[in-house]
N, C-alpha and C. Protein backbone atom coordinates (compact mmCIF):
# COMPACT_ATOMS: atom_id res chain seq x y z
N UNK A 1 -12.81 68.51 9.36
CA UNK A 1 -12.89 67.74 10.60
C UNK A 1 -14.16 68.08 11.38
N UNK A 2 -14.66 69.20 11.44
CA UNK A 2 -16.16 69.89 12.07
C UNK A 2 -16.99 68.70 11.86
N UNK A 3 -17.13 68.78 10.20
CA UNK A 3 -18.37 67.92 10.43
C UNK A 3 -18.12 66.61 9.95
N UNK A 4 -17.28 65.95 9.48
CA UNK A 4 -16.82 64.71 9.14
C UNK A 4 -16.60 63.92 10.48
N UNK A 5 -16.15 64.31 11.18
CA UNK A 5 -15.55 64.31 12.72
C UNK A 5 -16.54 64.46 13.71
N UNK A 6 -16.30 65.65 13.59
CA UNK A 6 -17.03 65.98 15.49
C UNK A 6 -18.56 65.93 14.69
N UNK A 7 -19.20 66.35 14.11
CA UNK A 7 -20.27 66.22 13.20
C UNK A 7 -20.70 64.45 14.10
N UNK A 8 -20.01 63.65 13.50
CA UNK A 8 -20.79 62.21 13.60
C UNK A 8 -20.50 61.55 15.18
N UNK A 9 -19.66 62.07 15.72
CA UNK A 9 -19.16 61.80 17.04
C UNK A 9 -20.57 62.94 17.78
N UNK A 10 -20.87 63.81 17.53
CA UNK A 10 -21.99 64.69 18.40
C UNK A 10 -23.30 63.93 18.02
N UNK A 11 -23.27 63.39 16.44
CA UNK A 11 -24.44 62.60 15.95
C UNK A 11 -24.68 61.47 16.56
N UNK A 12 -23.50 60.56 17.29
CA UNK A 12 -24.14 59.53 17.55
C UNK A 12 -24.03 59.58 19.60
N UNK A 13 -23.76 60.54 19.81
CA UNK A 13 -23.76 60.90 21.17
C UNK A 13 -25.42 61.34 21.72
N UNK A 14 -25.98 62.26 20.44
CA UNK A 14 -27.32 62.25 20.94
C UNK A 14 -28.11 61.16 20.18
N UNK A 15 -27.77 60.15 19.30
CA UNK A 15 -28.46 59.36 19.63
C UNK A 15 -28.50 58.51 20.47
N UNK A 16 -27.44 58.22 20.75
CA UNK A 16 -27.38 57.01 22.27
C UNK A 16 -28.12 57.63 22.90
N UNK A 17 -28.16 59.00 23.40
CA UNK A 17 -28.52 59.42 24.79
C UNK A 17 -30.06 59.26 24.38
N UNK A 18 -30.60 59.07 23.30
CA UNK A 18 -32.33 58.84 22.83
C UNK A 18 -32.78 57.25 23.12
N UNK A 19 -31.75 56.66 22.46
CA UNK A 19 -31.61 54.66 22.20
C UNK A 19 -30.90 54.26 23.82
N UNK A 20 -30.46 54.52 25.00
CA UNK A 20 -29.96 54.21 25.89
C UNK A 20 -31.34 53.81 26.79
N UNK A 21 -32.08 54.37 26.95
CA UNK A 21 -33.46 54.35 28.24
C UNK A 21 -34.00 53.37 27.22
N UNK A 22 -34.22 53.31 25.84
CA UNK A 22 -35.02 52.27 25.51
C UNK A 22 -34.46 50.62 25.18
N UNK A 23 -33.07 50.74 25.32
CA UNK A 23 -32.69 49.70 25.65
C UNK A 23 -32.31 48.71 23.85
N UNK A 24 -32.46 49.68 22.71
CA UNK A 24 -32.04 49.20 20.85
C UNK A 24 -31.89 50.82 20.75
N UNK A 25 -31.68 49.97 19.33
CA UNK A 25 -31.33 51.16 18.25
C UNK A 25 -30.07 50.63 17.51
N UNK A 26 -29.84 51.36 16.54
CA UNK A 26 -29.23 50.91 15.27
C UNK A 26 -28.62 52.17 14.80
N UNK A 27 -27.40 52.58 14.58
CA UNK A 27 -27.42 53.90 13.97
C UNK A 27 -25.69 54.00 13.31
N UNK A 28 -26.19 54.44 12.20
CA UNK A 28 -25.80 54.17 10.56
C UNK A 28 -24.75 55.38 10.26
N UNK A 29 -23.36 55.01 9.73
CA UNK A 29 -22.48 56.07 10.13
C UNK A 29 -22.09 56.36 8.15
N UNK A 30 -22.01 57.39 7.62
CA UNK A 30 -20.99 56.91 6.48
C UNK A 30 -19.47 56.74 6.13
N UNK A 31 -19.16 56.18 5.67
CA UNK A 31 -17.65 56.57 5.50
C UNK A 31 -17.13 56.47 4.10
N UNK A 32 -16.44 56.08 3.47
CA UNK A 32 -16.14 56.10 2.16
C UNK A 32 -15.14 55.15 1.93
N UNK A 33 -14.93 55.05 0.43
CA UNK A 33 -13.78 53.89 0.10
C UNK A 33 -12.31 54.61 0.60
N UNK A 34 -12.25 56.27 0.34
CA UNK A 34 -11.44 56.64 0.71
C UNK A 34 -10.77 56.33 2.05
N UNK A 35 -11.88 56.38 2.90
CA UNK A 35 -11.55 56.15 4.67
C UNK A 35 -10.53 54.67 4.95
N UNK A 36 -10.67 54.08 3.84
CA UNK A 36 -9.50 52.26 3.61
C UNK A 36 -8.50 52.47 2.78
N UNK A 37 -8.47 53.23 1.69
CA UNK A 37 -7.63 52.76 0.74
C UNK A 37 -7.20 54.77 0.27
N UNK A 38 -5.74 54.85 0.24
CA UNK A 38 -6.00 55.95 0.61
C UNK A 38 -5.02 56.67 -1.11
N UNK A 39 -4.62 57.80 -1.33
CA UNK A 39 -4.78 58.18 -2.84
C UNK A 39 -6.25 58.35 -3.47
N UNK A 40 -7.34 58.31 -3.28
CA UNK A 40 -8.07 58.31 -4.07
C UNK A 40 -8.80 59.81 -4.14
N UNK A 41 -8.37 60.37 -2.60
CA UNK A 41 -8.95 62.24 -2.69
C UNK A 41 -8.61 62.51 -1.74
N UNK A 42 -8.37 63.91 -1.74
CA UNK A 42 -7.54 64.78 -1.10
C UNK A 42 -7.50 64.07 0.42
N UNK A 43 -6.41 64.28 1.01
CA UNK A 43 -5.73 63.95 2.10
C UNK A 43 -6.35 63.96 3.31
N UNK A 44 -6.93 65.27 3.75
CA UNK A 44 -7.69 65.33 4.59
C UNK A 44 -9.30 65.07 4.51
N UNK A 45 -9.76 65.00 3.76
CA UNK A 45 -11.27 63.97 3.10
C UNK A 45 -11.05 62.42 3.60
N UNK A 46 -10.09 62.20 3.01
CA UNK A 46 -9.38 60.43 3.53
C UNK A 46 -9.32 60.29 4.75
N UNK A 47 -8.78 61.06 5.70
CA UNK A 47 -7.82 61.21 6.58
C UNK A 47 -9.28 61.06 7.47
N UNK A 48 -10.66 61.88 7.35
CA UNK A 48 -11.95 62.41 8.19
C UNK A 48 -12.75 60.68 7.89
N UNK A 49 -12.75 60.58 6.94
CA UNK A 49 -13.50 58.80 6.84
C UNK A 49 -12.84 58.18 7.38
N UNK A 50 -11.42 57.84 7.33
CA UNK A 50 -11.24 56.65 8.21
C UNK A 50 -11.26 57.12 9.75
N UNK A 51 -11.35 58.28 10.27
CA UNK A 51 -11.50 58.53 11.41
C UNK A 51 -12.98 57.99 11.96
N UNK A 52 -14.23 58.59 10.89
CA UNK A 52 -15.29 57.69 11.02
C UNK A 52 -15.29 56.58 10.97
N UNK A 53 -14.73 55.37 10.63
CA UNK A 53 -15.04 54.12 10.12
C UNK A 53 -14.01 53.76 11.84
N UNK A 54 -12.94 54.29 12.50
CA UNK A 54 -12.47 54.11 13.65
C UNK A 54 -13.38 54.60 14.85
N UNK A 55 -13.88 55.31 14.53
CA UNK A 55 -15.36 56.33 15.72
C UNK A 55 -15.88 54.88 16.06
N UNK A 56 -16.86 54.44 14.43
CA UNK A 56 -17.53 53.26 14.86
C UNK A 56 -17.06 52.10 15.57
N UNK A 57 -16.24 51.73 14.84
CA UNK A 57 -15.16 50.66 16.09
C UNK A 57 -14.74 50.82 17.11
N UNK A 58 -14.86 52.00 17.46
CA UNK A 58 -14.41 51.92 18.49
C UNK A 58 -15.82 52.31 19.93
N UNK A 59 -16.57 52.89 19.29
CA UNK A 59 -18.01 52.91 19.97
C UNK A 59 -18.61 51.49 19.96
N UNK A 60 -18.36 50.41 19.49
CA UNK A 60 -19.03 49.25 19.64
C UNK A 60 -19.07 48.82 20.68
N UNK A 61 -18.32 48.67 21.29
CA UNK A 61 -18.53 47.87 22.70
C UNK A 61 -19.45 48.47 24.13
N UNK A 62 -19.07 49.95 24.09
CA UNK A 62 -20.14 50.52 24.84
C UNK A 62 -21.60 50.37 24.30
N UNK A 63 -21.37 50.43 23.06
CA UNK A 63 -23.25 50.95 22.71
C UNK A 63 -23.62 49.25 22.68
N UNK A 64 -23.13 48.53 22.18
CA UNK A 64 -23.44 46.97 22.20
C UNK A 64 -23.86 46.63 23.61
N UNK A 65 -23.32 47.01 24.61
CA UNK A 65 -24.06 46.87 26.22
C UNK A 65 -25.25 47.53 26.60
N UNK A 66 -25.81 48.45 25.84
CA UNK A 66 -27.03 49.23 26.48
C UNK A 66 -28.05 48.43 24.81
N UNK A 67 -27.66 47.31 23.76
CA UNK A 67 -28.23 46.92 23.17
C UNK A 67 -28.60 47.69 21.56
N UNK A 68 -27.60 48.71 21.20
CA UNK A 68 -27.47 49.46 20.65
C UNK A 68 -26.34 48.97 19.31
N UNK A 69 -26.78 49.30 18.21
CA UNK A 69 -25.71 48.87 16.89
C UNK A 69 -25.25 49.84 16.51
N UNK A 70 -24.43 49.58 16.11
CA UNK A 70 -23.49 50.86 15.19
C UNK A 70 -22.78 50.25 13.96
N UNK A 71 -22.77 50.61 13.13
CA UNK A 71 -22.24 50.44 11.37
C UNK A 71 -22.06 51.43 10.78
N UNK A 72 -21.22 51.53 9.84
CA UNK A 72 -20.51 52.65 9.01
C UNK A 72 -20.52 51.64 7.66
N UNK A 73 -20.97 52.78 6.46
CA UNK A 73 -21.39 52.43 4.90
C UNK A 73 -20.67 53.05 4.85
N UNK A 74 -19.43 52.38 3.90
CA UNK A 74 -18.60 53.21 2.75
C UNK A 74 -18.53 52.90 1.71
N UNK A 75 -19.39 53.92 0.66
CA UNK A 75 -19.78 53.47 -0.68
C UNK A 75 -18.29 54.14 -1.74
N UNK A 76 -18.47 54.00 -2.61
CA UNK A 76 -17.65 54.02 -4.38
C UNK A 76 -18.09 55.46 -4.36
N UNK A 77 -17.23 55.92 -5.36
CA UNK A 77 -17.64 57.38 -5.82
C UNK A 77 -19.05 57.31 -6.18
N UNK A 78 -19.63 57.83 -6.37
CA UNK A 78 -21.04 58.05 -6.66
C UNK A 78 -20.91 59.58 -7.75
N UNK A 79 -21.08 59.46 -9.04
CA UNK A 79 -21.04 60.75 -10.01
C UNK A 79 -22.01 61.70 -9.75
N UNK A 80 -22.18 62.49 -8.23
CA UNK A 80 -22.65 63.64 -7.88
C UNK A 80 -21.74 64.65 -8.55
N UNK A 81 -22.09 66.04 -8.41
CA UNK A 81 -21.36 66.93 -8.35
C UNK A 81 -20.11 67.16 -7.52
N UNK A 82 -20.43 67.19 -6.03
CA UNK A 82 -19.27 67.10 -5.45
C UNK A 82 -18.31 66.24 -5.32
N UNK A 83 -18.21 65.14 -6.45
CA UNK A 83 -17.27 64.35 -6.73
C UNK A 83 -16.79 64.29 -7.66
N UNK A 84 -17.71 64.82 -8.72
CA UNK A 84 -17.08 65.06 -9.83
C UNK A 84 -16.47 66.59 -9.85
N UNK A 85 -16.90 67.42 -8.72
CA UNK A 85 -15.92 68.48 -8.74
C UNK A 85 -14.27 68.25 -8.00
N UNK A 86 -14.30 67.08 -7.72
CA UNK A 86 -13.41 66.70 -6.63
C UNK A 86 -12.15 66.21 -7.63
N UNK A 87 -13.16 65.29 -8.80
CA UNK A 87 -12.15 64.97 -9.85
C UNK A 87 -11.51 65.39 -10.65
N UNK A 88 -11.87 66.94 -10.70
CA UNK A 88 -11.46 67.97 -11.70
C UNK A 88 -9.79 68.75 -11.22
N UNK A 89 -10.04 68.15 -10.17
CA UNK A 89 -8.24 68.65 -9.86
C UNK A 89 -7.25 67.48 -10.23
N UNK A 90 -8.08 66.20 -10.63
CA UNK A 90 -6.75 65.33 -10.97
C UNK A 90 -6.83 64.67 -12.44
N UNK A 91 -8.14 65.55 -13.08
CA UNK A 91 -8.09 65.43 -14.22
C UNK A 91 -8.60 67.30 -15.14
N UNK A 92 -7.86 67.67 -14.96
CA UNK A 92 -8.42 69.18 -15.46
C UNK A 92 -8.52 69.44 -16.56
N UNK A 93 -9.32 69.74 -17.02
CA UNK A 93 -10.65 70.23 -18.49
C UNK A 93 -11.32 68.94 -19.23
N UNK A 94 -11.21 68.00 -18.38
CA UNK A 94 -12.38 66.98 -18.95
C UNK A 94 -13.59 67.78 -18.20
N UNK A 95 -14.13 67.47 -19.06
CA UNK A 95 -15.70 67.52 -19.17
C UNK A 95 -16.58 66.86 -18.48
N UNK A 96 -17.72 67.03 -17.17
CA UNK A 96 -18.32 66.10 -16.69
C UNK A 96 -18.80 64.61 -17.20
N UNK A 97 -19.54 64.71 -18.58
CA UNK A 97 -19.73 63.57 -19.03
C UNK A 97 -18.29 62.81 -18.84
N UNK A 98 -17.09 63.52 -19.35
CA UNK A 98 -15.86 62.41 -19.68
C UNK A 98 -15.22 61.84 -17.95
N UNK A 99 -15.56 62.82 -17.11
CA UNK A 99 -15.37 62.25 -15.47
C UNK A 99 -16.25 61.39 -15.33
N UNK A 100 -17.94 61.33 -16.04
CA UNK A 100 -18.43 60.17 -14.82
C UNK A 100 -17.84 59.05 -15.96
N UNK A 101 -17.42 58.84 -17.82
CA UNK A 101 -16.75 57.76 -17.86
C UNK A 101 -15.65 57.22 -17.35
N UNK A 102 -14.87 58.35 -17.02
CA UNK A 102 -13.67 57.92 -15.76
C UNK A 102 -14.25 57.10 -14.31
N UNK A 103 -14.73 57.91 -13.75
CA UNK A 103 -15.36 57.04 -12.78
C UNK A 103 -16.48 55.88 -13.00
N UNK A 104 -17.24 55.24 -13.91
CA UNK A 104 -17.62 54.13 -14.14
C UNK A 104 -16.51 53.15 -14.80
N UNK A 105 -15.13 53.71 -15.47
CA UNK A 105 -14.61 52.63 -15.88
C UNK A 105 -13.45 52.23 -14.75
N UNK A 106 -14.03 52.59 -13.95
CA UNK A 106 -13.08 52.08 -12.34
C UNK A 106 -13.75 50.94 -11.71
N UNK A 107 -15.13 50.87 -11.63
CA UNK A 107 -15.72 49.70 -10.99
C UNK A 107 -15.11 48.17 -11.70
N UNK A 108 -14.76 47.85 -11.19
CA UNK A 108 -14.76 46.05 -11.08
C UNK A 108 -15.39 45.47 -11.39
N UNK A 109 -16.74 45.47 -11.15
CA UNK A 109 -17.44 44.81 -11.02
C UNK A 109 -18.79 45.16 -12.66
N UNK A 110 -18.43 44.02 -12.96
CA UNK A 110 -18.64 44.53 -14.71
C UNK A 110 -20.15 44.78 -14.90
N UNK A 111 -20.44 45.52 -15.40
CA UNK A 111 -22.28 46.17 -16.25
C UNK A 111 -22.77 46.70 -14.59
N UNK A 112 -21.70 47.22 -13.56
CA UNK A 112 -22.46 47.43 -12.56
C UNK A 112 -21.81 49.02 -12.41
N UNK A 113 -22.57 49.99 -11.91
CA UNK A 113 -22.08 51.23 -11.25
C UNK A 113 -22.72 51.82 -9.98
N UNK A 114 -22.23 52.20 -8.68
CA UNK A 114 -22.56 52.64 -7.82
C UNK A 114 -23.05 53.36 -8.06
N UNK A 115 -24.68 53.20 -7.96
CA UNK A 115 -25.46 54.21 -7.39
C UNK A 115 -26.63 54.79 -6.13
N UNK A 116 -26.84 56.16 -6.17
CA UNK A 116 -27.16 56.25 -4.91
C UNK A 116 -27.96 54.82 -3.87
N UNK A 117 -29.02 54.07 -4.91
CA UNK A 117 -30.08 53.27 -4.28
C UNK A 117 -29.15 52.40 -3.88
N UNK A 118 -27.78 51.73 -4.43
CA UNK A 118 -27.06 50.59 -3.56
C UNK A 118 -26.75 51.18 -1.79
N UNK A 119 -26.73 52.34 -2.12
CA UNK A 119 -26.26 53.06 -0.29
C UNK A 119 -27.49 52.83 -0.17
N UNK A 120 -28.27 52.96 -0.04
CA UNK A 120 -30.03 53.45 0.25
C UNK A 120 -30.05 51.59 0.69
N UNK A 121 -29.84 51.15 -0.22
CA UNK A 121 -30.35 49.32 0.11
C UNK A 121 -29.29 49.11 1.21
N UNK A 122 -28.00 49.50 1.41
CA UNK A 122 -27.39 48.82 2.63
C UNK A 122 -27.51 49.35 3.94
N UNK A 123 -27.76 50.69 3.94
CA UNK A 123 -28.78 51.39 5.24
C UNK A 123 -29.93 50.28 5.47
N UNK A 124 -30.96 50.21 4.57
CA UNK A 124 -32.27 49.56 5.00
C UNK A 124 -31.98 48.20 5.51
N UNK A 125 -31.08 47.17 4.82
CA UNK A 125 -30.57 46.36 5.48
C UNK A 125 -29.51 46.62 6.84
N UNK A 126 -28.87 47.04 7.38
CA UNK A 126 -28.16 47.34 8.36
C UNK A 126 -29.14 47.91 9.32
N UNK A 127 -29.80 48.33 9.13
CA UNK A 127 -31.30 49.03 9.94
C UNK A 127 -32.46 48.20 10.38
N UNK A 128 -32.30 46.77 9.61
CA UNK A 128 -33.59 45.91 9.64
C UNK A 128 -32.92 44.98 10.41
N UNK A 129 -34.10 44.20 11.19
CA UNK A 129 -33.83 42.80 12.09
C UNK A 129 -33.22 41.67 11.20
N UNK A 130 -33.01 41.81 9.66
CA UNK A 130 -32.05 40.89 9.21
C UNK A 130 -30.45 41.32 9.52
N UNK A 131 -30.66 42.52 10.17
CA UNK A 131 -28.89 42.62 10.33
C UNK A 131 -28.26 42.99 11.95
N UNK A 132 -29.68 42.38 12.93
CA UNK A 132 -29.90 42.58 14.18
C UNK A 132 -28.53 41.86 15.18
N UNK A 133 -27.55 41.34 14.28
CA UNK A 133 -26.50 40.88 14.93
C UNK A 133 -25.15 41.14 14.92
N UNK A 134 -25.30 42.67 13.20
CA UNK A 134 -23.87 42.99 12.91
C UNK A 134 -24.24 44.36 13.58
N UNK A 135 -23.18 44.18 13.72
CA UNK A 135 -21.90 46.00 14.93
C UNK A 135 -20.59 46.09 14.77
N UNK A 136 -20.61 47.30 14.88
CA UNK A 136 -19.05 47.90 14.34
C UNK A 136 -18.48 47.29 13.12
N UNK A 137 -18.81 47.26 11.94
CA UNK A 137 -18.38 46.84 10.93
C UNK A 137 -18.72 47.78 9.77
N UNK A 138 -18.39 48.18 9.09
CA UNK A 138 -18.16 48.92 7.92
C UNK A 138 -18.20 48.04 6.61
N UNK A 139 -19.53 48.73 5.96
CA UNK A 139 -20.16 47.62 5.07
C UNK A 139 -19.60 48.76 3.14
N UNK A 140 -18.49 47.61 2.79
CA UNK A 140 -18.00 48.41 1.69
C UNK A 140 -18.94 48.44 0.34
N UNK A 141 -19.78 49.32 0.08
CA UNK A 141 -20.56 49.15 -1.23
C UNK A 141 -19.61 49.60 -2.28
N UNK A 142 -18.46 48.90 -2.61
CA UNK A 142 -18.11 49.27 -3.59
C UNK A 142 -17.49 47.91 -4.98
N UNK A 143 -18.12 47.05 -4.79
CA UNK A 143 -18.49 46.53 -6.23
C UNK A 143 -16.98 45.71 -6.06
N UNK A 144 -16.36 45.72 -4.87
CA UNK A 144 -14.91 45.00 -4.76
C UNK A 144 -14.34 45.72 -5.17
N UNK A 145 -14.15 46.94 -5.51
CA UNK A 145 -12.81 47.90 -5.53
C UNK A 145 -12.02 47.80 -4.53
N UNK A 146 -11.98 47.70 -3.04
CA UNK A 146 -10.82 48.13 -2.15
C UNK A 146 -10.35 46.84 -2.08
N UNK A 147 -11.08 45.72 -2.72
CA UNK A 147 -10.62 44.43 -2.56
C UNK A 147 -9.37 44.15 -3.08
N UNK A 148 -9.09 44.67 -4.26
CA UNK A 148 -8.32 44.31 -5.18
C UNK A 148 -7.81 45.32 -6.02
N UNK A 149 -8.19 46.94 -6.19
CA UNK A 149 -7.90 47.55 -7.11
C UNK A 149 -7.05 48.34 -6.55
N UNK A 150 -5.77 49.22 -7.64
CA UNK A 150 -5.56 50.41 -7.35
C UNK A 150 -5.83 51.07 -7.90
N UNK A 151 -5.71 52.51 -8.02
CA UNK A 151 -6.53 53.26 -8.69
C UNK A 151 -5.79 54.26 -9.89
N UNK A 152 -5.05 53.51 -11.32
CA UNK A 152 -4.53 54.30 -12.27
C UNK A 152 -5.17 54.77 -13.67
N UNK A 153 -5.83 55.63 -13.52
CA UNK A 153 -7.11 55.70 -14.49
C UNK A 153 -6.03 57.14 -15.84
N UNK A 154 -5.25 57.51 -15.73
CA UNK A 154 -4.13 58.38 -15.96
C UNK A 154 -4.34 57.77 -17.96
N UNK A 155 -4.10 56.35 -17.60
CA UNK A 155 -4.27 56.10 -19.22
C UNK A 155 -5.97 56.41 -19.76
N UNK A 156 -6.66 56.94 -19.32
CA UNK A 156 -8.19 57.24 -19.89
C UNK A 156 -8.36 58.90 -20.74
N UNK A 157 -7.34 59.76 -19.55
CA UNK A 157 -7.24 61.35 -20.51
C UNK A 157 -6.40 61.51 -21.64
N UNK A 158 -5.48 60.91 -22.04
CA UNK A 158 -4.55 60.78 -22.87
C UNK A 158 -5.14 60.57 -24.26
């Protein structure tokens, strides 16, 4: 909760207080698929994103009056380490290679896999005057997973 939490709530407190006298600003929150759709990692991980993805919504209306945006990116697993160490408690003694095929054969969205540059491209867009009209909205990079999927990947270690 430190820094998932009060972390982005102190983060976007001193930025307003920077973006308030100048009257814009734009500022970019993360959250995760977890923070919507919940089973997918540990409880309190889940529990800290959707608190972010509620921070932002609920800061919209103040910061929208001094001319100020706010958005929250919640991307797909991404096969870092700390996710693939994350996966090792619900799949134990696979092998990294055999976690990130677990986690690519979850996307939906076919010959495609979340990676870092899709977060990187929806920051730069949410940041640019093409997106000078969205606030408080939480932009899901995840390939339509929370759209439609649940998450039983159980038949892949077997």
């Amino acid at each position: 909760m430190a820094i998932n939490v009060r972390g982005v709530v102190a983060g976007i407190k001193h930025a307003a207080r920077v973006m308030i006298p100048r009257g814009s600003g734009c500022i970019l929150c993360t959250g995760s698929i977890t923070g919507v759709m919940g089973g997918l990692a540990q409880p309190t991980y889940s529990t800290t994103k959707s608190c972010v993805i509620g921070i932002v919504r609920s800061m919209t209306r103040e910061l929208c009056s001094h001319g100020i945006r706010i958005n929250c990116i919640s991307p797909f697993a991404i096969p870092t380490a700390f996710s693939l160490d994350e996966m090792k408690e619900y799949f134990p003694g696979v092998e990294p290679e055999g976690l990130v095929k677990i986690l690519h054969s979850a996307s939906e969205l076919k010959g495609a896999y979340c990676e870092p540059i899709d977060v990187v491209n929806a920051a730069l867009f949410l940041a640019s005057e093409d997106a000078k009209f969205i606030s408080g909205q939480n932009l899901m990079v995840d390939g339509g997973f929370t759209s439609f999927k649940s998450l039983n990947l159980s038949h892949l270690v077997q």
